[in-house]
Structures are given as structure tokens and as C-alpha cells.
N, C-alpha and C. Protein backbone atom coordinates (compact mmCIF):
# COMPACT_ATOMS: atom_id res chain seq x y z
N UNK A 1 70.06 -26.90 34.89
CA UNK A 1 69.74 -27.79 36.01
C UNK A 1 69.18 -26.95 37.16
N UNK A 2 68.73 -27.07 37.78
CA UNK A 2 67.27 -26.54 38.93
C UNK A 2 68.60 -26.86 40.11
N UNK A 3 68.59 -25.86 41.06
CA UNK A 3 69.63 -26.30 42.27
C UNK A 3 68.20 -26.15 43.36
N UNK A 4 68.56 -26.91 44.37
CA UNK A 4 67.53 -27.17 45.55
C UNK A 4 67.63 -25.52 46.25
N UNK A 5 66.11 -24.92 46.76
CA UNK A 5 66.91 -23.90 47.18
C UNK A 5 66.39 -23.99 48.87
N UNK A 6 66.07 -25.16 49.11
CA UNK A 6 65.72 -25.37 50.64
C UNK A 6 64.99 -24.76 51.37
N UNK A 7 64.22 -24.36 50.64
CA UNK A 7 62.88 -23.59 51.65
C UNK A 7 61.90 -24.45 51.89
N UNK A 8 62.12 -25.52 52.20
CA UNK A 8 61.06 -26.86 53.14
C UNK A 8 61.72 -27.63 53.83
N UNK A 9 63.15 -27.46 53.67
CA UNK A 9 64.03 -28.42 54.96
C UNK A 9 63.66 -27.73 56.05
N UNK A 10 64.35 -26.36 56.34
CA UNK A 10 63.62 -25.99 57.46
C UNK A 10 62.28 -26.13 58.02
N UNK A 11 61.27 -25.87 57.27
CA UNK A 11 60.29 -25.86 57.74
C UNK A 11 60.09 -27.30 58.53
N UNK A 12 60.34 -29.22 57.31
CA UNK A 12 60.61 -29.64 57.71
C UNK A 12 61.11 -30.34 59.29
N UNK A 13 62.67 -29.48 58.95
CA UNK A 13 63.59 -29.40 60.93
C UNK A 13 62.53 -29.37 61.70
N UNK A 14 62.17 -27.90 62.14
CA UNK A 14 61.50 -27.85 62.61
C UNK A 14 60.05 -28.52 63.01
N UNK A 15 59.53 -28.34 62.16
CA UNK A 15 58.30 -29.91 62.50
C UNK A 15 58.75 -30.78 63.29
N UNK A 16 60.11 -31.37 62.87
CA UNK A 16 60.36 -32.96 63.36
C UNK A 16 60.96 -32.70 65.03
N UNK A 17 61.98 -31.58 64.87
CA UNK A 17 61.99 -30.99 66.39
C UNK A 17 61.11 -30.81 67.66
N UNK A 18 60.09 -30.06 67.20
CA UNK A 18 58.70 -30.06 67.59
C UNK A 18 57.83 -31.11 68.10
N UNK A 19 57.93 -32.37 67.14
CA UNK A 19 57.17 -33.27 67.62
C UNK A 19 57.14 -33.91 68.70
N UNK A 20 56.51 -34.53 69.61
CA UNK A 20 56.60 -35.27 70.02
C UNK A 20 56.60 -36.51 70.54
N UNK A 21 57.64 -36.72 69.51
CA UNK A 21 58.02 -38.58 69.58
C UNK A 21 59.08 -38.77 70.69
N UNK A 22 58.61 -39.99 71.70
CA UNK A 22 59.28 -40.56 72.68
C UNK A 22 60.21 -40.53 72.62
N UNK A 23 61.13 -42.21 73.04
CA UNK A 23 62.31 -42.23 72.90
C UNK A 23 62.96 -43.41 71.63
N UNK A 24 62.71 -44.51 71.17
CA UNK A 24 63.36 -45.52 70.70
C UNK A 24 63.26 -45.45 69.65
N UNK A 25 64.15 -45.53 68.43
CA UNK A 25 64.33 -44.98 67.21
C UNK A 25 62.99 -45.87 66.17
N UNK A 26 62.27 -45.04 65.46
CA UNK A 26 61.68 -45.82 64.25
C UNK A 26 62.05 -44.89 62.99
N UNK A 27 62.57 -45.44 62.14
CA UNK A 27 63.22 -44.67 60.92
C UNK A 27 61.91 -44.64 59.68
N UNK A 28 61.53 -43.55 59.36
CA UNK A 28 60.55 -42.95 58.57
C UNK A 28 60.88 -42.62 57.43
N UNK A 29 59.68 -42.90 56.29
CA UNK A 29 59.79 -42.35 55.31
C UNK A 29 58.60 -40.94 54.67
N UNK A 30 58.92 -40.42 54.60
CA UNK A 30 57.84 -38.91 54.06
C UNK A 30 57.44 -39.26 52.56
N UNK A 31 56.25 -39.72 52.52
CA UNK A 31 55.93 -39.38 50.80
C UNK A 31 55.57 -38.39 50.65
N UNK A 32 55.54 -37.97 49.42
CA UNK A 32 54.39 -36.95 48.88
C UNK A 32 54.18 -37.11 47.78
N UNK A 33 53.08 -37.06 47.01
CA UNK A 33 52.17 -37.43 46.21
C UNK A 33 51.59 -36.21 45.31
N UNK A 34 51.69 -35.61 44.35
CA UNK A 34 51.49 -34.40 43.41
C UNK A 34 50.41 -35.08 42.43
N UNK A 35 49.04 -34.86 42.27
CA UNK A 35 48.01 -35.50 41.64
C UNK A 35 47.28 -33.97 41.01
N UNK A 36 46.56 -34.69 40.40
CA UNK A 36 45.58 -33.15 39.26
C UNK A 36 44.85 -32.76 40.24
N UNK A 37 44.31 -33.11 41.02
CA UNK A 37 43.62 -32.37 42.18
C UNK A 37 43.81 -31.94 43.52
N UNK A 38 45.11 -32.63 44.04
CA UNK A 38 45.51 -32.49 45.23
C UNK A 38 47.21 -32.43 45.50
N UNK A 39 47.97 -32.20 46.54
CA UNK A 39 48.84 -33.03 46.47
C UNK A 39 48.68 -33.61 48.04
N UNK A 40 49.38 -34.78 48.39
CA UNK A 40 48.93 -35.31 49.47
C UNK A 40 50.45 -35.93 50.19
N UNK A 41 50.25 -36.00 51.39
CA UNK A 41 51.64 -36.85 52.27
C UNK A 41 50.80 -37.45 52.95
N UNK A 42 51.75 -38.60 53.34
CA UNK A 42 52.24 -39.55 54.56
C UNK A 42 53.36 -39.95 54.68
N UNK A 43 53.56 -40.39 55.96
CA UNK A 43 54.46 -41.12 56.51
C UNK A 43 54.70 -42.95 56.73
N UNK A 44 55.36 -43.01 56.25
CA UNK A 44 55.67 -45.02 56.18
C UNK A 44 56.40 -45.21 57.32
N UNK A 45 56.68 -46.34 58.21
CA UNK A 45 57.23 -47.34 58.43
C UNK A 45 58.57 -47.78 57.87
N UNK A 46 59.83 -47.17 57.93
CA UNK A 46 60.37 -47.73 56.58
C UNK A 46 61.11 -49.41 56.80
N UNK A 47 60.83 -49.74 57.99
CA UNK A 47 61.13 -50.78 58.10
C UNK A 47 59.82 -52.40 57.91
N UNK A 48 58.71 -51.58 57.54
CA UNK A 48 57.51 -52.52 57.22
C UNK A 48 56.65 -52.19 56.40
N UNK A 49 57.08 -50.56 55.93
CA UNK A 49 56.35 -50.22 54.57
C UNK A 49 54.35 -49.68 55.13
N UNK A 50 54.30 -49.75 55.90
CA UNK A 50 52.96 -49.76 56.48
C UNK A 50 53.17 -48.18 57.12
N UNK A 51 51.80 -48.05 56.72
CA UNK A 51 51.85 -46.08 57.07
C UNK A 51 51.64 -45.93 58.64
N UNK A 52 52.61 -44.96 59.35
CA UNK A 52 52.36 -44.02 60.47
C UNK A 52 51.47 -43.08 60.72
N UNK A 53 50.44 -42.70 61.00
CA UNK A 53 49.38 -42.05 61.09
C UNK A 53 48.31 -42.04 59.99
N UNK A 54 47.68 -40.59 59.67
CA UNK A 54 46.94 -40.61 58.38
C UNK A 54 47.36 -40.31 57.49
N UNK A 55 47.17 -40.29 56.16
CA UNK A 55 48.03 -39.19 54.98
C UNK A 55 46.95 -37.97 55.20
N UNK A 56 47.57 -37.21 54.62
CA UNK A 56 46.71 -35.81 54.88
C UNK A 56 46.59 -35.23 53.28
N UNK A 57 45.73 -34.78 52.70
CA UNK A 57 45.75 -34.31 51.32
C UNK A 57 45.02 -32.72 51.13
N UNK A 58 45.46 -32.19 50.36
CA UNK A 58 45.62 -30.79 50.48
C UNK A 58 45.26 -30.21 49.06
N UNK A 59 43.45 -29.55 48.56
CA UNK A 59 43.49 -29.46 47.05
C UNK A 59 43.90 -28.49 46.74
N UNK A 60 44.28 -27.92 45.36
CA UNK A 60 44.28 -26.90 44.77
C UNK A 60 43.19 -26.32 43.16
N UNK A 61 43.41 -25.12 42.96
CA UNK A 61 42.26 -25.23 41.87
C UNK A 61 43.29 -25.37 40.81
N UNK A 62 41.97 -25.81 39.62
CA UNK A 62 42.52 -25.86 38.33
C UNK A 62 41.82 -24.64 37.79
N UNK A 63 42.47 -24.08 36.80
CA UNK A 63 41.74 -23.21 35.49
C UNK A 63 41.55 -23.98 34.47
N UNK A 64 40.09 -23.40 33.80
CA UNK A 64 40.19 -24.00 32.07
C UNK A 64 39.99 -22.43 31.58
N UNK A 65 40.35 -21.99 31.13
CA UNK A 65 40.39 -20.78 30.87
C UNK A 65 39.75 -20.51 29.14
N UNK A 66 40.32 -21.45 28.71
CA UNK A 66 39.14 -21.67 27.20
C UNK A 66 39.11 -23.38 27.45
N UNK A 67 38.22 -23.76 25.97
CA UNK A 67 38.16 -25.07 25.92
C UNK A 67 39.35 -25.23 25.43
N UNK A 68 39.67 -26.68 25.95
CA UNK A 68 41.30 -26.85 25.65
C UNK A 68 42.16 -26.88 26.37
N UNK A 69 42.20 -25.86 26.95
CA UNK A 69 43.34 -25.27 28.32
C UNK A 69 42.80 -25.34 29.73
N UNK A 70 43.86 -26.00 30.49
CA UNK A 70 44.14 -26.50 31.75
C UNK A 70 45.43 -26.02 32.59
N UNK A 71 45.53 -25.18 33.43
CA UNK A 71 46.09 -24.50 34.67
C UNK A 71 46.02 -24.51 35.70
N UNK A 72 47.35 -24.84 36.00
CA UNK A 72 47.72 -24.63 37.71
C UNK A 72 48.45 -23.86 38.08
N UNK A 73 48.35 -22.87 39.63
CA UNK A 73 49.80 -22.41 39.68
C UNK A 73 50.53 -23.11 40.46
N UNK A 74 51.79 -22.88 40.07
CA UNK A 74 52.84 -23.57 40.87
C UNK A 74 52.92 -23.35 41.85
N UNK A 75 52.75 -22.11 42.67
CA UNK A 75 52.94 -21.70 43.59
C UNK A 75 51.69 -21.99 44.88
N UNK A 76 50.58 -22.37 44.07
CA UNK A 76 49.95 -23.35 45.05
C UNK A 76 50.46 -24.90 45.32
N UNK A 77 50.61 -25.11 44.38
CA UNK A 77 51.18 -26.57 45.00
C UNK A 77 52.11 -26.41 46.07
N UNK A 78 53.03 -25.81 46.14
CA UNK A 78 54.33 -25.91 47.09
C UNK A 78 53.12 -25.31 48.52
N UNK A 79 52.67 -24.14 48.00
CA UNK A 79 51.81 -23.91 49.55
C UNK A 79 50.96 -24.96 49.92
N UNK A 80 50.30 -26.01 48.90
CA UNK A 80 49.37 -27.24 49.61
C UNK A 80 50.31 -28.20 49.87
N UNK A 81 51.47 -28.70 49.50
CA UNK A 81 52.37 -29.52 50.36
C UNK A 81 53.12 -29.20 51.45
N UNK A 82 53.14 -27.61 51.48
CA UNK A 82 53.75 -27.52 53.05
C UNK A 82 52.38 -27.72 53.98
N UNK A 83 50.95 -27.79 53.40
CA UNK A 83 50.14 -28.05 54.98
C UNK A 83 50.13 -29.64 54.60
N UNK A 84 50.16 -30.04 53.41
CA UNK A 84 49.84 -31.88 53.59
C UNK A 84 50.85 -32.27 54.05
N UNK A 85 52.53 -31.53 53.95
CA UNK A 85 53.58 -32.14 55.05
C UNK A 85 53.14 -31.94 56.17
N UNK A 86 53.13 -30.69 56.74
CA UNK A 86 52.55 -30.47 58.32
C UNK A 86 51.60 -31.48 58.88
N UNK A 87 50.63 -31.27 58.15
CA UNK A 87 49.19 -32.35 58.62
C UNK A 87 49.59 -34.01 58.64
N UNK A 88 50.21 -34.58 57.58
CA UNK A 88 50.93 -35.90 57.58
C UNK A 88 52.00 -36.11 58.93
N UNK A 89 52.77 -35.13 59.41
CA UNK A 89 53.45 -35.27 60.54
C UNK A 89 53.11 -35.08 61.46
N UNK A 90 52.08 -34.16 62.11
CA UNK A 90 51.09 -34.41 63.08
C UNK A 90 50.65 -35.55 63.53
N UNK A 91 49.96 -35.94 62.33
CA UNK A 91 49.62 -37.17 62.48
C UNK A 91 50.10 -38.50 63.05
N UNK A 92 51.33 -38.51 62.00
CA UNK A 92 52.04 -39.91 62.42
C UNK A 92 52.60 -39.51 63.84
N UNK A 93 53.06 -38.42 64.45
CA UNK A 93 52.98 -38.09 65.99
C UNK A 93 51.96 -38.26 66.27
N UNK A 94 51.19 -38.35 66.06
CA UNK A 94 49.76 -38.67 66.93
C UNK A 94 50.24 -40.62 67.17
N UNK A 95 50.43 -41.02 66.31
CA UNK A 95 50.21 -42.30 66.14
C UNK A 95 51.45 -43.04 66.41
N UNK A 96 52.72 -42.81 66.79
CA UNK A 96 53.67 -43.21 67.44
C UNK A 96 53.22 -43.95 69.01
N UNK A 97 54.01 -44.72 69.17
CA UNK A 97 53.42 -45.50 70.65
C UNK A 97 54.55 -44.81 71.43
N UNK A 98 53.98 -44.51 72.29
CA UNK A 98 54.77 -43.81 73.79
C UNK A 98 56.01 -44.41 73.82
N UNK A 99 56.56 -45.59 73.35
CA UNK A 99 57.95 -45.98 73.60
C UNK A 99 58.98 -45.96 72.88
N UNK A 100 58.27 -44.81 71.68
CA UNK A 100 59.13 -44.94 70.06
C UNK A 100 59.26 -43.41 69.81
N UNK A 101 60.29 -43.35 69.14
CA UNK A 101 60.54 -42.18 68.69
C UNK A 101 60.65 -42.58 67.69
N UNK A 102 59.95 -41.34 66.61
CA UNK A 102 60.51 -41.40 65.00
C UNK A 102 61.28 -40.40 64.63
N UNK A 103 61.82 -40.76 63.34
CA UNK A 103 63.08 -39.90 62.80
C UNK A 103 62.58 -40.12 61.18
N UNK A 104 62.36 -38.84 60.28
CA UNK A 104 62.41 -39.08 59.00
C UNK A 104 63.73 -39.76 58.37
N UNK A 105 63.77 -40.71 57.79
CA UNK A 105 65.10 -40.85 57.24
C UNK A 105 65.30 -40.45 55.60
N UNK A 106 63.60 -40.33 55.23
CA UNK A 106 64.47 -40.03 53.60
C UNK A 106 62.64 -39.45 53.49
N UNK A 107 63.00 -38.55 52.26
CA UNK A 107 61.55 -38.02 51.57
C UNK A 107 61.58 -38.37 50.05
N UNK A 108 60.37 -38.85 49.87
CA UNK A 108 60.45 -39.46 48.67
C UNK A 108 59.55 -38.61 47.74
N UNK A 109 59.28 -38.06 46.57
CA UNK A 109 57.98 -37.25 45.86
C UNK A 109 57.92 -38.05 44.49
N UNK A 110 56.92 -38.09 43.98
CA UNK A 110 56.10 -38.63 42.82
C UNK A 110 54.65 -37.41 42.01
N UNK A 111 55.11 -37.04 41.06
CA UNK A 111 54.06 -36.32 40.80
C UNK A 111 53.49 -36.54 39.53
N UNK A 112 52.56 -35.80 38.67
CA UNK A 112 51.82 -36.06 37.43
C UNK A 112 52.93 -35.70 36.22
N UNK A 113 52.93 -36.51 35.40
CA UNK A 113 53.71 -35.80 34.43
C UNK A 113 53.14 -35.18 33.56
N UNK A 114 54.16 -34.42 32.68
CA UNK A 114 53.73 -33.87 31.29
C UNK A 114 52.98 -32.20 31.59
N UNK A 115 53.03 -31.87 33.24
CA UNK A 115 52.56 -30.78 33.44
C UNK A 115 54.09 -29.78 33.48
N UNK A 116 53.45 -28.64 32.28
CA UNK A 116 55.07 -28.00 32.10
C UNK A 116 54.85 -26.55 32.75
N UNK A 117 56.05 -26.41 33.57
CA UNK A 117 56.20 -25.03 34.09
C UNK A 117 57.27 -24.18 33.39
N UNK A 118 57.00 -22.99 33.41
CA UNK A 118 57.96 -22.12 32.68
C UNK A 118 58.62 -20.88 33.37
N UNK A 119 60.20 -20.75 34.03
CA UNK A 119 60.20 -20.42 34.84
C UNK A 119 61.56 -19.41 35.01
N UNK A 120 61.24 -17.86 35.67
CA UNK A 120 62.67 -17.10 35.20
C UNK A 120 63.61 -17.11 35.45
N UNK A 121 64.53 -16.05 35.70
CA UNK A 121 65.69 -16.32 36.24
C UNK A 121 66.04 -16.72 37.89
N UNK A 122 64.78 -15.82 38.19
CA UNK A 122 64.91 -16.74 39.72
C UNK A 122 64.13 -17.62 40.05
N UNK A 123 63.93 -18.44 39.28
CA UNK A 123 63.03 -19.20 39.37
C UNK A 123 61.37 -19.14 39.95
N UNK A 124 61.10 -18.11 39.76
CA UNK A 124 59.57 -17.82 39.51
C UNK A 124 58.93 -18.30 38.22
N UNK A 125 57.61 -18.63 38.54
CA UNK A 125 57.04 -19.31 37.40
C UNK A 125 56.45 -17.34 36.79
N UNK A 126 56.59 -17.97 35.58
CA UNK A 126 56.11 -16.76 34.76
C UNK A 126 55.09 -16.55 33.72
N UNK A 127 54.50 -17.76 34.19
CA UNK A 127 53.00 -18.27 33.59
C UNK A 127 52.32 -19.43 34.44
N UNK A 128 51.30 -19.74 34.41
CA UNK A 128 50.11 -20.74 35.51
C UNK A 128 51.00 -21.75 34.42
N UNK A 129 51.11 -22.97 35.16
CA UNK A 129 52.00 -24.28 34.23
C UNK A 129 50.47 -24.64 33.93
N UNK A 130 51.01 -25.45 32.36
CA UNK A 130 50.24 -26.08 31.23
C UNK A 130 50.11 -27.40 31.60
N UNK A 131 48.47 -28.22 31.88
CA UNK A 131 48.94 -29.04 33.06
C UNK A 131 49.25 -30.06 31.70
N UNK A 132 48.82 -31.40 32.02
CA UNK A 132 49.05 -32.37 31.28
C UNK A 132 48.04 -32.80 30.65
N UNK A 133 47.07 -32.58 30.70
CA UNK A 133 45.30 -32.39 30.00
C UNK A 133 45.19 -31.22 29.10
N UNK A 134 46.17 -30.32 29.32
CA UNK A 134 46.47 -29.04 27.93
C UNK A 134 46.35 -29.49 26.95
N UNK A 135 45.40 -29.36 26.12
CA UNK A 135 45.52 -29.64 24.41
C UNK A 135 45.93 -29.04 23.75
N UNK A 136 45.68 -27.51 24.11
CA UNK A 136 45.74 -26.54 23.32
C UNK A 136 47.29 -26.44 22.17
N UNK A 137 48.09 -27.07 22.76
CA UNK A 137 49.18 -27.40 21.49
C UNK A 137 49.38 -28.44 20.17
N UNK A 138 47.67 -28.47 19.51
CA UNK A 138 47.88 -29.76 19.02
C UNK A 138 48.03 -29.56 17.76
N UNK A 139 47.81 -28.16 17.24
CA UNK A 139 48.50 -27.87 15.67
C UNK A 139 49.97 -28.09 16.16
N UNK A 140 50.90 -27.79 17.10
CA UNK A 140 52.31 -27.86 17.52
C UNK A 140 52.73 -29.67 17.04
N UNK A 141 51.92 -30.21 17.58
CA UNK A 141 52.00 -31.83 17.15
C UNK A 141 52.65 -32.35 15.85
N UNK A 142 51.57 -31.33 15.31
CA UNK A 142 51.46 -31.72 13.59
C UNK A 142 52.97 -31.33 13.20
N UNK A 143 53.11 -30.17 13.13
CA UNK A 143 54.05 -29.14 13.10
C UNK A 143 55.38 -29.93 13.31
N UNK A 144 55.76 -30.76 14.48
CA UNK A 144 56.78 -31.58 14.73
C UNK A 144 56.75 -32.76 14.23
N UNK A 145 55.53 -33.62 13.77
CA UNK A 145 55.69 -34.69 13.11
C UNK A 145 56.07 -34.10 11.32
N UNK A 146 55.95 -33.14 11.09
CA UNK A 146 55.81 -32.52 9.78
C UNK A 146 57.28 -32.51 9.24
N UNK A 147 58.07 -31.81 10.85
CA UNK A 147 59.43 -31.32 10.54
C UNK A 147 60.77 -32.46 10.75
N UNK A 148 59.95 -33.06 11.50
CA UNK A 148 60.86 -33.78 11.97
C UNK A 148 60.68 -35.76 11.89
N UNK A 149 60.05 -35.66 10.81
CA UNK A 149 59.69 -37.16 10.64
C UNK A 149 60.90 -38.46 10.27
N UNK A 150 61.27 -39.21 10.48
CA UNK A 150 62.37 -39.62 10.16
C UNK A 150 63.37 -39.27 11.40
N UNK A 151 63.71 -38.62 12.49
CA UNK A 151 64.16 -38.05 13.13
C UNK A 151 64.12 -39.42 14.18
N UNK A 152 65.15 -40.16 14.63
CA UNK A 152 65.47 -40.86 15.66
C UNK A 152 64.84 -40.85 17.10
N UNK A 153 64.34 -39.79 17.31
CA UNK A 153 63.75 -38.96 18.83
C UNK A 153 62.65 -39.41 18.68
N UNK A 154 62.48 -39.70 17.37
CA UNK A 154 60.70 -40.06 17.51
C UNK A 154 60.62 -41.74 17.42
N UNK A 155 61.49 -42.19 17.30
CA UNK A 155 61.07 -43.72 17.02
C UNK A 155 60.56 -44.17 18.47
N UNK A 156 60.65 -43.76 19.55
CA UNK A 156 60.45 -44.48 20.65
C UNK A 156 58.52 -44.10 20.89
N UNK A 157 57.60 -43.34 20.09
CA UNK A 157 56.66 -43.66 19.74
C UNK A 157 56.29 -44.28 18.47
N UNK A 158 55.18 -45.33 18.52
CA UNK A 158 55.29 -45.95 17.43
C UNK A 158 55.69 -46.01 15.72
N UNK A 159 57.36 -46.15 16.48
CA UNK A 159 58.33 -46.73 15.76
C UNK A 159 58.29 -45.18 14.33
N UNK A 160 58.23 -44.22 15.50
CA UNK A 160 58.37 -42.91 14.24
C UNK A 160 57.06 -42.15 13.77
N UNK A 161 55.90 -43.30 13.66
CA UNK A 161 55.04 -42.62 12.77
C UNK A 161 53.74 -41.80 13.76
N UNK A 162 53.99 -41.75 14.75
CA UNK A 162 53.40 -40.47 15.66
C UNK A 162 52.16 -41.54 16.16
N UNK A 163 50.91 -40.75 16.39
CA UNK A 163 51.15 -39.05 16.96
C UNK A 163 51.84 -38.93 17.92
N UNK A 164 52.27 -37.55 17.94
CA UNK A 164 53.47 -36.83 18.87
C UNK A 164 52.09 -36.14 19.80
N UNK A 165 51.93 -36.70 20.69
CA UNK A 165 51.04 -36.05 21.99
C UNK A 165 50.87 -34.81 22.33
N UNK A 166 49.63 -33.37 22.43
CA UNK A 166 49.92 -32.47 22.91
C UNK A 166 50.33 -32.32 24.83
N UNK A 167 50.13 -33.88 25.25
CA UNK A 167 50.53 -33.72 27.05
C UNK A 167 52.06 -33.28 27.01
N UNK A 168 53.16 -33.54 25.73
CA UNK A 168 54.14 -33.63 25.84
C UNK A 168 55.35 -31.93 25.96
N UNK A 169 56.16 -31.89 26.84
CA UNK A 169 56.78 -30.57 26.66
C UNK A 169 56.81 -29.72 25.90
N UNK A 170 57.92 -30.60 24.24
CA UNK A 170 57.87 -29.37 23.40
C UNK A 170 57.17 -29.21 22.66
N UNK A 171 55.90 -29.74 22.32
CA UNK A 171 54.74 -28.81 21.88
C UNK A 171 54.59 -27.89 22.38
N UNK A 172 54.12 -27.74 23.72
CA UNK A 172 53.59 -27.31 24.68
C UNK A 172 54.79 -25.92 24.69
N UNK A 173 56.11 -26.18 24.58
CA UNK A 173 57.01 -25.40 24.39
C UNK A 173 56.45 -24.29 23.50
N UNK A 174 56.75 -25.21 22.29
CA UNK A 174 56.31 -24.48 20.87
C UNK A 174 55.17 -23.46 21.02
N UNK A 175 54.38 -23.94 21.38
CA UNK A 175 52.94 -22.85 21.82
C UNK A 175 53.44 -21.83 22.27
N UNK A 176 54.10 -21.57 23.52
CA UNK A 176 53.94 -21.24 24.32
C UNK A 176 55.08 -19.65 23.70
N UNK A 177 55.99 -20.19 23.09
CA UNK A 177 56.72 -19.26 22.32
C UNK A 177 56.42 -18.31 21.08
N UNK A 178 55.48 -19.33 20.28
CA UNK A 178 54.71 -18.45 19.39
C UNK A 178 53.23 -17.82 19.78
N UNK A 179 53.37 -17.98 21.03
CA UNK A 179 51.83 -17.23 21.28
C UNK A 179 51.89 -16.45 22.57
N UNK A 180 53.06 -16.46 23.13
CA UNK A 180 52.82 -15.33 24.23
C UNK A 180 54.56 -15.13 24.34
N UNK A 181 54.96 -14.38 23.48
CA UNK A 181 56.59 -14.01 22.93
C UNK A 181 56.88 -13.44 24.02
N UNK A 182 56.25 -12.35 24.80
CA UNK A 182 56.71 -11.52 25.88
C UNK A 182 56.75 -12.40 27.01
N UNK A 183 56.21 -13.11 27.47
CA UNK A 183 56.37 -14.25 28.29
C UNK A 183 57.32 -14.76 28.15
N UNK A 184 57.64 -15.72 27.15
CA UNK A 184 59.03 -16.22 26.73
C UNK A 184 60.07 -15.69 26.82
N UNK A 185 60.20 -14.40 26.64
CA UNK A 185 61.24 -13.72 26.67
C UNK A 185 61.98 -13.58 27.90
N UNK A 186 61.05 -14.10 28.78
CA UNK A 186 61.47 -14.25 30.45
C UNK A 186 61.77 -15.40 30.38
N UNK A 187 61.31 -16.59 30.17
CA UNK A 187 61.74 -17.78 30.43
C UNK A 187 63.48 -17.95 30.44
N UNK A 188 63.84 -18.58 31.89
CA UNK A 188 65.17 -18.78 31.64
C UNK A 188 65.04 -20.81 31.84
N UNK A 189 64.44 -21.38 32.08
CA UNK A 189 63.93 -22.77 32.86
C UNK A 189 63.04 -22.95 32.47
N UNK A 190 62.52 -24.49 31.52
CA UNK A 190 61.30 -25.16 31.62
C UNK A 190 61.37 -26.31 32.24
N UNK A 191 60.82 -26.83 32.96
CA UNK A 191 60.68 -28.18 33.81
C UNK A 191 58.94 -28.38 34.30
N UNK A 192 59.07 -30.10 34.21
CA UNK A 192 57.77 -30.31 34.87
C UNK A 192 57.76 -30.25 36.12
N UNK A 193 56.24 -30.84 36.88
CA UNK A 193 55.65 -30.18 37.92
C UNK A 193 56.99 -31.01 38.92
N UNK A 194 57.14 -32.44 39.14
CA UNK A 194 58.04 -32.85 39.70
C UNK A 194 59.31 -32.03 39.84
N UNK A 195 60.13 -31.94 38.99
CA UNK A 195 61.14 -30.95 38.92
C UNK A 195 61.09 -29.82 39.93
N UNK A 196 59.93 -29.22 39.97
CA UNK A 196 59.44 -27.78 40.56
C UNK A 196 59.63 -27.86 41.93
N UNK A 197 58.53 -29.38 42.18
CA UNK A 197 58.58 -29.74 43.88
C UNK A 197 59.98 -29.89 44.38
N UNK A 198 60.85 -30.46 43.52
CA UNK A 198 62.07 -30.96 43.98
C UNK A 198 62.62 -29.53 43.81
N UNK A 199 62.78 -28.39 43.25
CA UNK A 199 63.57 -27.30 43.39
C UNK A 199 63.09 -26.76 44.61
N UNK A 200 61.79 -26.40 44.96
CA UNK A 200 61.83 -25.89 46.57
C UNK A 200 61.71 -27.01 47.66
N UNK A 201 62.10 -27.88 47.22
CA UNK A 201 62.41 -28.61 48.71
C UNK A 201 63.45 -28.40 48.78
């Protein structure tokens, strides 16, 4: 299990300290948004659901490094959501009316699935994560429908008889073990990209 290790609350605090919102309480919500090209925030209203300032969105690059393969690092994302948090809270301070103060009350995140990170003991990623457009595990596919056909785990795609997706983890696992062993050998943690955001917040 991934423990939070809080290196964006502070940053967070601070922001919201900083700002300057008036006086009369409006209770806020922080999205953030993890997409193949960006990740992005705003701020809601949480009492009308209607956004407080602008959202702010923040890209990062992808690799294709052969045909097939698709990469991100992790470690950009967390650096493009600490400026799309910053820039999203600016904002909605910009856009507060002189007689309101806001207060985050909850942060909410949503990101792409099926993008797998692989990650050591201190939780450093120890390879660019395999996003979710990775093919490159699709003999791994075969390989698991081969071994494991009849296998209960699989009925919840059609009803057993595959295909078993290369967007999915343990292919992507599987690869990743028989083709770069010294890598693996570090791995103490695999989790997707969500997971990741939620460990450094």
C-alpha cells in the first residue's frame, strides 16, 4: 500500500495562507485532472458545483521511443500539477468577490488509467511509466490468455474468452520483468498513474 508522503499539503497550506480571500466563508473544492497530455486544476463552488476562477492546465511530454511504446515520467506530472495547482488558485483568488473568503474543503484527483508506474523502495520511479497506449506487451496478452484460460479473473472480460488488453497492468508487468530484469530487480511497488498522484499529495 503507497502511504501519503505529503509533499503538496504544504505547498498547498501555504498557497491558501497566502491568498487573498476576504472575509465570509465559501467552501471549495480543488480538482485535478491527470490526462495523456496535460494535467490540469480548478477550483469549484462546492456549494453550486460551478467553477471559481479559471482551470489552469499544465503539459508534459510523451516518449515513443520505438513503434509501440509510449512514456511518461512520473516525475513530471507531480512537477506540472504543482504549477496547475498554483495557477488554478491564483485564479479562483482572482475571482472571489471582495466579501468572500474561500477555504479548500476537500481535493478531489481523477486520472488516465492503465498507465503503470514501477517504483523502488523509496518510492522513486525506476523506469519512465508505460502509459496506457503501450502496446508493446502484446505477445504478454497471448501468454496470459494461454496460461490462464478458464481462470475466474478472466470472466469479467468477455465471459473468459479474451482478449486480455496490452493497456492492462500485468502484461505490462510481464514485459517489463522479462525484458529489463535489472530494472525489476529494483522494483519494490507497481501502481498506476492515479495511485502515484495520490502518494505525493
Amino acid at each position: 500500500m503507497l502511504r501519503p508522503s505529503g509533499f503538496l499539503l504544504p505547498l498547498l497550506l501555504s498557497l491558501l495562507i497566502s491568498l487573498p480571500f476576504p472575509s465570509s466563508p465559501l467552501p471549495l473544492v480543488l480538482s485535478i485532472d491527470g490526462g495523456t497530455e496535460s494535467i490540469r486544476a480548478c477550483v469549484f463552488d462546492a456549494s453550486t458545483g460551478k467553477p471559481v476562477g479559471s482551470p489552469c492546465a499544465t503539459p508534459y511530454n510523451t516518449s515513443f521511443p520505438r513503434p509501440g511504446w509510449a512514456t511518461q515520467s512520473p516525475t513530471d506530472w507531480y512537477e506540472c500539477m504543482k504549477a496547475s495547482v498554483s495557477g488554478a488558485l491564483m485564479s479562483a483568488s482572482a475571482a472571489v468577490q471582495d466579501d468572500a473568503k474561500g477555504h479548500v474543503e476537500a481535493v478531489c484527483v481523477d486520472t488516465t488509467c492503465c498507465s503503470v508506474c514501477f517504483l523502488d523502495e523509496g518510492f522513486r520511479p525506476v523506469e519512465d511509466c508505460m502509459l496506457w497506449m503501450d502496446s508493446r506487451s502484446s505477445e504478454e496478452c497471448d501468454e496470459i490468455m494461454e496460461r490462464a484460460k478458464g481462470d475466474p479473473a478472466l470472466e469479467v472480460n468477455s465471459g473468459g474468452e479474451g482478449p486480455v488488453s496490452a493497456e492492462w497492468m500485468l502484461p505490462k508487468c510481464m514485459w517489463f520483468k522479462k525484458n529489463l530484469p535489472g530494472a525489476w530487480a529494483r522494483v519494490r511497488r507497481v501502481c498506476e498513474y492515479q495511485d502515484y498522484v495520490n502518494f505525493r499529495l
